[in-house]
N, C-alpha and C. Protein backbone atom coordinates (compact mmCIF):
# COMPACT_ATOMS: atom_id res chain seq x y z
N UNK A 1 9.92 188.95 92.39
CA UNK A 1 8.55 188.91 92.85
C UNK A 1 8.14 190.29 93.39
N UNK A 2 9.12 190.45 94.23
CA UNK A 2 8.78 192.59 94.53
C UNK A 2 8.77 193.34 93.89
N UNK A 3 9.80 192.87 92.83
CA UNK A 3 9.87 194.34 92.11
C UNK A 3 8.94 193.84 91.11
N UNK A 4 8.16 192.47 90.42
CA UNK A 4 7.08 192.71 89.68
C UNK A 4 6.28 193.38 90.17
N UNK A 5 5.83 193.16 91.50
CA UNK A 5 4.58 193.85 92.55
C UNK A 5 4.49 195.28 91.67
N UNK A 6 5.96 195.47 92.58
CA UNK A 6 5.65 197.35 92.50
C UNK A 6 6.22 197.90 90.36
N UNK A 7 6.30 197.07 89.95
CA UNK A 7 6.65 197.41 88.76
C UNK A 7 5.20 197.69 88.10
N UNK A 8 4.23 196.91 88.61
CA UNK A 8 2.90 197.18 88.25
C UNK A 8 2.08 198.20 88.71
N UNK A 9 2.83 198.40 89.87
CA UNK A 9 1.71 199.61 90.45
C UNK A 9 2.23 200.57 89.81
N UNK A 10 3.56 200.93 89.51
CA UNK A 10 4.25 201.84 88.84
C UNK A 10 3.34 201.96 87.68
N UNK A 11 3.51 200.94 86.56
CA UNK A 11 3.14 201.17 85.61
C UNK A 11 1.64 201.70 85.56
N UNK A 12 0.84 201.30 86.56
CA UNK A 12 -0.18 202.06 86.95
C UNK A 12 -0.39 202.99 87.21
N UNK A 13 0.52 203.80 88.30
CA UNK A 13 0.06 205.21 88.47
C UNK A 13 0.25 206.44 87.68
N UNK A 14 -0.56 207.45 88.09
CA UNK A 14 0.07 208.91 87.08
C UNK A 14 1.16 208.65 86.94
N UNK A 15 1.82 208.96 85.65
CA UNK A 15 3.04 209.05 84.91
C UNK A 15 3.54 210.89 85.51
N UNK A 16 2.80 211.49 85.77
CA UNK A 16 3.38 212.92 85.73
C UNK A 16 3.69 212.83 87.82
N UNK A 17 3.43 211.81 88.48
CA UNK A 17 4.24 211.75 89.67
C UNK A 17 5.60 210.75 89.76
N UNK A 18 6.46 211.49 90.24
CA UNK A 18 7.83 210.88 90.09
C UNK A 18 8.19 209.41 91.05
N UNK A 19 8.61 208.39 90.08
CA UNK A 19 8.45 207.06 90.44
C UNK A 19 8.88 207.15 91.90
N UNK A 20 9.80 207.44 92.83
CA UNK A 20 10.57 207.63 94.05
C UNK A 20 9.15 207.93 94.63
N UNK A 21 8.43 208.69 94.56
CA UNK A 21 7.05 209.31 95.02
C UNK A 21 5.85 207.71 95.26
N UNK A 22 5.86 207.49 94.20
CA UNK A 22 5.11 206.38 93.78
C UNK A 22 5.78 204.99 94.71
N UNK A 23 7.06 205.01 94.86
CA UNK A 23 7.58 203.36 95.15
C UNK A 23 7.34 204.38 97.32
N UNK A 24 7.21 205.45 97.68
CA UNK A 24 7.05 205.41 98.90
C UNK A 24 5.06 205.39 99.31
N UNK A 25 4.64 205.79 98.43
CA UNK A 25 3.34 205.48 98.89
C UNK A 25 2.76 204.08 98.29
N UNK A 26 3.67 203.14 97.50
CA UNK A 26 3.35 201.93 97.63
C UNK A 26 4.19 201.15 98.82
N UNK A 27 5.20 201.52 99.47
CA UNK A 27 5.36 201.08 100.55
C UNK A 27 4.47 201.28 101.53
N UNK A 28 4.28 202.52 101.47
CA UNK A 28 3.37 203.04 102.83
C UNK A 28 1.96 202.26 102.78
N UNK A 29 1.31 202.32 101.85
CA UNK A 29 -0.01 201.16 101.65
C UNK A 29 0.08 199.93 102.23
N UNK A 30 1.62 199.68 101.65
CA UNK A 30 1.85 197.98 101.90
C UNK A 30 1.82 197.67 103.49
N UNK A 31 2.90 198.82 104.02
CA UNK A 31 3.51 198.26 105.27
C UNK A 31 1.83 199.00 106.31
N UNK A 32 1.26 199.64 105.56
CA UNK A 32 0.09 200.18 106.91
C UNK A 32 -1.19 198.96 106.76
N UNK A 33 -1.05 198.03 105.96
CA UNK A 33 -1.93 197.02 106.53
C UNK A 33 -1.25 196.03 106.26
N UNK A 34 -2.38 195.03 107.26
CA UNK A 34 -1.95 193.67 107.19
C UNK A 34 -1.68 192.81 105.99
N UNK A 35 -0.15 191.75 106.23
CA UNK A 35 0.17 191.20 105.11
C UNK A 35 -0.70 189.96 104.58
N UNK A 36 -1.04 189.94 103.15
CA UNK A 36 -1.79 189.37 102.54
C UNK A 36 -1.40 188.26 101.48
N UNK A 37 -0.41 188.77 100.99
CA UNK A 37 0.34 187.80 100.08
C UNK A 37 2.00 188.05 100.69
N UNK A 38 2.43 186.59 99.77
CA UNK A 38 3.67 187.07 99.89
C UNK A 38 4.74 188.37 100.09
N UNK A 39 4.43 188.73 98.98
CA UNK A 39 5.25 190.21 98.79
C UNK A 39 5.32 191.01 100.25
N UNK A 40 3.80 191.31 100.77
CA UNK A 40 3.01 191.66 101.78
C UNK A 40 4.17 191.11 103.22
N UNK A 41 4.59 189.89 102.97
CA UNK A 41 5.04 189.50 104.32
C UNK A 41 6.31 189.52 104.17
N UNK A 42 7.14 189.59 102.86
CA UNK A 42 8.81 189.95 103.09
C UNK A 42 8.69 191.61 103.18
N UNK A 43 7.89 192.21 102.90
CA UNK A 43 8.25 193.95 102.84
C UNK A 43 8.17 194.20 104.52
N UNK A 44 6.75 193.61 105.06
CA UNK A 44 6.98 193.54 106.82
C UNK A 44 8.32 192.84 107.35
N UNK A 45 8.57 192.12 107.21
CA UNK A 45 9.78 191.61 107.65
C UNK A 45 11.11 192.34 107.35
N UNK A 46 11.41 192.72 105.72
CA UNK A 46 12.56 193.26 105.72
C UNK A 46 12.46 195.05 105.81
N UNK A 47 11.41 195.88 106.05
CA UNK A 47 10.95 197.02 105.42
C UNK A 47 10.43 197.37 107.23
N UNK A 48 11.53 198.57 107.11
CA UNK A 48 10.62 199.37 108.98
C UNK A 48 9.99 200.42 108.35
N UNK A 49 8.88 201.17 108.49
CA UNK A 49 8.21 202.20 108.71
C UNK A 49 8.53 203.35 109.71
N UNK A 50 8.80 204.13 109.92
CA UNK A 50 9.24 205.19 111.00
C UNK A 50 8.47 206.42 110.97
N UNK A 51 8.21 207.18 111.70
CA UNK A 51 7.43 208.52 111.71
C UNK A 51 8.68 209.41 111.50
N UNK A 52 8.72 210.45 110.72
CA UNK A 52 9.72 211.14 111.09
C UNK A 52 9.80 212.11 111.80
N UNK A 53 11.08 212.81 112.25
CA UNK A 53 11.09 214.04 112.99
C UNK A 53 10.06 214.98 113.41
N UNK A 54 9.96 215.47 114.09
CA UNK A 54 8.81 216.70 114.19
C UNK A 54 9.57 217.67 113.62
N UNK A 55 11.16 217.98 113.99
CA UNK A 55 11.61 219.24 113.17
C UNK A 55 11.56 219.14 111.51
N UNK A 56 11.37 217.88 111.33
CA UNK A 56 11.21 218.17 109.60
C UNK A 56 9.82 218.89 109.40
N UNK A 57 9.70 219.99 108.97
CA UNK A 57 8.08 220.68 108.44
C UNK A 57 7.75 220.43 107.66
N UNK A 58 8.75 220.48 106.36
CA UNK A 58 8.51 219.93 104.80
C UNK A 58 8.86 218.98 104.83
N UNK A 59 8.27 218.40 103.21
CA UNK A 59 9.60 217.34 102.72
C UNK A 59 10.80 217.32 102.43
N UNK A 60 11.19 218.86 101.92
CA UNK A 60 12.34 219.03 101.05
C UNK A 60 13.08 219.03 102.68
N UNK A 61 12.87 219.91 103.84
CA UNK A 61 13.78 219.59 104.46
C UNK A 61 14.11 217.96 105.81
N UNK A 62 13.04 217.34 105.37
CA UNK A 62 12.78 215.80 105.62
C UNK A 62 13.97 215.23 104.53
N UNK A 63 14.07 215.67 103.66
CA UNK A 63 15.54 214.69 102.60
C UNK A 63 16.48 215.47 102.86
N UNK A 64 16.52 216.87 103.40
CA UNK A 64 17.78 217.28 103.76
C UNK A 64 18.73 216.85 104.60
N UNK A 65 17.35 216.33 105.54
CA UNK A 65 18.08 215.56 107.36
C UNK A 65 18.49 213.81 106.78
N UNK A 66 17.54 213.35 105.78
CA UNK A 66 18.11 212.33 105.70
C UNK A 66 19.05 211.67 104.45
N UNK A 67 19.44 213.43 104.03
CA UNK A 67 20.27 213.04 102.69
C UNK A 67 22.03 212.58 103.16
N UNK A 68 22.60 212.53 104.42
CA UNK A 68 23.79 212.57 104.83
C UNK A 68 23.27 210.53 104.88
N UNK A 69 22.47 209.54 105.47
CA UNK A 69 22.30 208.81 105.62
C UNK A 69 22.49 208.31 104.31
N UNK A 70 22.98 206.75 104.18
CA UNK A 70 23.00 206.18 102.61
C UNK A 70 21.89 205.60 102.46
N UNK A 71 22.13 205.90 101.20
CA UNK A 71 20.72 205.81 100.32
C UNK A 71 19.79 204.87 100.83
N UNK A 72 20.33 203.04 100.87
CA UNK A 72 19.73 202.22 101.11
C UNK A 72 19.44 202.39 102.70
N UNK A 73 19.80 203.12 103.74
CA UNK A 73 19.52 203.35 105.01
C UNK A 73 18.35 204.37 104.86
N UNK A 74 17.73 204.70 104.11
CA UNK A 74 16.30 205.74 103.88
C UNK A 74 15.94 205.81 102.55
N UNK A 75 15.55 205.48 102.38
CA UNK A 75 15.27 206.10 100.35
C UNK A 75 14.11 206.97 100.31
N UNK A 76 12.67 206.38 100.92
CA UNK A 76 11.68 207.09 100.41
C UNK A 76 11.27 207.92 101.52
N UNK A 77 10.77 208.80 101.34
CA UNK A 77 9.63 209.44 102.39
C UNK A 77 8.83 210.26 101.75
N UNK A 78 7.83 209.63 102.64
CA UNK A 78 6.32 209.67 102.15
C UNK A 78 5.87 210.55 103.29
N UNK A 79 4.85 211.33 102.57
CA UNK A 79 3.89 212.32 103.33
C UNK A 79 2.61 212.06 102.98
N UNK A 80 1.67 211.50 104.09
CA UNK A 80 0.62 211.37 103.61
C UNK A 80 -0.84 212.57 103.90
N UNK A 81 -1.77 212.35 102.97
CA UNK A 81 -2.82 213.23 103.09
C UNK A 81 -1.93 214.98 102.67
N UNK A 82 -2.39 216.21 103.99
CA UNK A 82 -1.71 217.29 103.44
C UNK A 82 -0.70 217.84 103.85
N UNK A 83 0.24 218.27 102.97
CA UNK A 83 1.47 219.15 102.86
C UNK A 83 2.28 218.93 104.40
N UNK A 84 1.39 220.24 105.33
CA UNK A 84 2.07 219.95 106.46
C UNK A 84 1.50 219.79 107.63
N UNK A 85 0.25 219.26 107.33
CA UNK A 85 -0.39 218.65 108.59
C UNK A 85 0.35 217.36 109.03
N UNK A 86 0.48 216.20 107.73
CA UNK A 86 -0.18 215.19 108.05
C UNK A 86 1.67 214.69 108.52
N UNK A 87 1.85 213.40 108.83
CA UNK A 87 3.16 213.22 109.68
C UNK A 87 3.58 212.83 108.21
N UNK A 88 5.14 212.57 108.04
CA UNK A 88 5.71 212.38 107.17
C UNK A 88 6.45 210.77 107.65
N UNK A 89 6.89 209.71 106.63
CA UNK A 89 7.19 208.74 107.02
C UNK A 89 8.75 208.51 106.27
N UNK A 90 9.61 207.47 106.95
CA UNK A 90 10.39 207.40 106.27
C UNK A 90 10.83 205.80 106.38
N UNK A 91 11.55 205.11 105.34
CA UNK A 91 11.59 203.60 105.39
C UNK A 91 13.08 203.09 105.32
N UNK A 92 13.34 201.74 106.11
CA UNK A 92 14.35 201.90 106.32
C UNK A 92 14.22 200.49 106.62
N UNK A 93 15.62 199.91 105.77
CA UNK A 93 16.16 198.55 105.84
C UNK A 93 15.73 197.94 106.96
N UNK A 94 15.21 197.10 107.60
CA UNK A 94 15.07 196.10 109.21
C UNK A 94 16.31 195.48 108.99
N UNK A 95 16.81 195.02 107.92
CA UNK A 95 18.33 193.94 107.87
C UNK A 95 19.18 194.26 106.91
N UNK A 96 20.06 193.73 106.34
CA UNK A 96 21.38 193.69 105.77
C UNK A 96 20.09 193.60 104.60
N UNK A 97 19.25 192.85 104.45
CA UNK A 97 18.80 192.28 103.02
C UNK A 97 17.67 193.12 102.95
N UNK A 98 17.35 193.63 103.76
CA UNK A 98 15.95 194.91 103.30
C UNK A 98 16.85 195.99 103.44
N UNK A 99 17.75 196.49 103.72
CA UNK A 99 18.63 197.62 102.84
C UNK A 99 18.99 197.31 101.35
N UNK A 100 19.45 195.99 100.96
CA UNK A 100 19.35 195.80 99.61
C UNK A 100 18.27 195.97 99.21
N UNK A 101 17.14 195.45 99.24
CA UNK A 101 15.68 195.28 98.78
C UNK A 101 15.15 197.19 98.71
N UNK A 102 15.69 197.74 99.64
CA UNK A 102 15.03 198.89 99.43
C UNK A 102 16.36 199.71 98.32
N UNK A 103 17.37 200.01 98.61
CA UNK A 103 18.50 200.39 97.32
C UNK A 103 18.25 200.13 96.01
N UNK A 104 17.84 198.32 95.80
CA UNK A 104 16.80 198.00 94.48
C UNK A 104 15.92 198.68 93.88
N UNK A 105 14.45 198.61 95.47
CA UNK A 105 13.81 199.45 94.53
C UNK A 105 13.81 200.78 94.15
N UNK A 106 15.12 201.51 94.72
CA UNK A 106 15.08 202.87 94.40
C UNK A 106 15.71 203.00 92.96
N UNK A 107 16.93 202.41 92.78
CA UNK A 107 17.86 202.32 92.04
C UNK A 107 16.45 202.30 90.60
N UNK A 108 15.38 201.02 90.25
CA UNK A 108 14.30 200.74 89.37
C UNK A 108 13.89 201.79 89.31
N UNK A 109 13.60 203.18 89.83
CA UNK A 109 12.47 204.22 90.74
C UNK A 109 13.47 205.11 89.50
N UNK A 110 14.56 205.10 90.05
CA UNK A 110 15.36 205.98 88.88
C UNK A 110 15.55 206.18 87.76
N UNK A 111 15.81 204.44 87.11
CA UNK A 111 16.05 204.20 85.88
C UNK A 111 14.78 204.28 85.18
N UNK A 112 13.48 203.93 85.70
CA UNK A 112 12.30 204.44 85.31
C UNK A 112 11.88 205.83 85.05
N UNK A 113 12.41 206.50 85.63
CA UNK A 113 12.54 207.85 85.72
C UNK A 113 13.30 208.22 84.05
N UNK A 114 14.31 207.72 84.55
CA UNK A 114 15.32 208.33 83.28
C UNK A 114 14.90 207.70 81.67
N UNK A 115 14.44 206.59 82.00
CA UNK A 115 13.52 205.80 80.94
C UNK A 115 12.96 206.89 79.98
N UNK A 116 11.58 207.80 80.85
CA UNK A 116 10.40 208.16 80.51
C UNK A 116 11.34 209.54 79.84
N UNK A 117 12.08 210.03 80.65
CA UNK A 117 12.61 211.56 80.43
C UNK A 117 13.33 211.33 78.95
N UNK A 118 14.31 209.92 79.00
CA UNK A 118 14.88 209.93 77.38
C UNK A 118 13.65 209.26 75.97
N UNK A 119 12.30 208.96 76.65
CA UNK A 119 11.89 209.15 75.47
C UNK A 119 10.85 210.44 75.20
N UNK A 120 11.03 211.22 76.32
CA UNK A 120 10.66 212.80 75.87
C UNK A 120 11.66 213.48 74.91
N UNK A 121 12.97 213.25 75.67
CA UNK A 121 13.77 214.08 74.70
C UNK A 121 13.66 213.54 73.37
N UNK A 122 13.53 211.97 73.24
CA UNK A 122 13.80 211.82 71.72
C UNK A 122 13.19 212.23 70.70
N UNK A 123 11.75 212.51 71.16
CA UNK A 123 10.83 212.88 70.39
C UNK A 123 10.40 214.46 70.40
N UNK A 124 11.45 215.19 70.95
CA UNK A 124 11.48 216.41 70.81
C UNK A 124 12.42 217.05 69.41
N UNK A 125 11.77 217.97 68.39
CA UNK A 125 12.93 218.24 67.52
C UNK A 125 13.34 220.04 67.67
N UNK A 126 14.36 220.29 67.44
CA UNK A 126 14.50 221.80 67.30
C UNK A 126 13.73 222.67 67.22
N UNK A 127 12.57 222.37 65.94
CA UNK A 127 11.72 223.38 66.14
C UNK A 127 10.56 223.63 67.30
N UNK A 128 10.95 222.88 68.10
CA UNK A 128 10.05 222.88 69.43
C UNK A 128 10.31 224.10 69.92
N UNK A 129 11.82 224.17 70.36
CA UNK A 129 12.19 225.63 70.74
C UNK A 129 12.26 226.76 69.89
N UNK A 130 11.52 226.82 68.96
CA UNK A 130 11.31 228.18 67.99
C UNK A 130 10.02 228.49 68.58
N UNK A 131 10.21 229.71 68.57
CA UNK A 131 8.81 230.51 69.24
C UNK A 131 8.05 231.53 68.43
């Protein structure tokens, strides 16, 4: 039922932003308002929201601080509005079963990823790289 949710928004958004990108600002939508449907009320329940650090400035070094943490203990972080004004967020299991639920949807986030990239390559031939 979740991962249809967000399998749709996926399939919805720009293709040229990277699904991991996409599955944290459909969290962030989800969890910043009130729950409405189902989906809506297990992501509040199993899914925390957190502000992150002030020492993180970027993102890149926002996944640096939380790349030692396992995966399913943080997956996404989201920055909303600009670069480095706006606060950066990060999401994180509430239980044993929203650490699974979030590992899931990263694990989908990936293979979607790798999906799109092997049917670029396939349809690339040699003479692409002749110049």
């Amino acid at each position: 039922m979740i991962l249809e949710a967000f399998a749709e928004y996926l399939h919805n958004a720009d293709p040229k932003i990277p699904a991991d990108e996409v599955l944290a600002k459909w969290l962030f939508e989800r969890l910043s308002s009130p729950p409405e449907t189902n989906v809506d009320r297990v992501l509040h329940m199993e899914v925390s929201i957190l502000r992150a650090p002030k020492a993180a400035k970027s993102l890149k070094r926002l996944r640096e601080m939380t790349a030692g943490t396992n995966a399913a203990e943080a997956v996404s972080i989201y920055q909303s509005g600009g670069r480095s004004k706006e606060p950066a967020y990060v999401f994180r299991g509430a239980s044993d079963s929203g650490k699974r639920l979030l590992k899931g949807l990263h694990e989908y986030c990936m293979s979607y990823d790798q999906q799109k990239w092997a049917r670029f390559v396939h349809h690339l031939k040699a003479s692409d790289f002749i110049q």
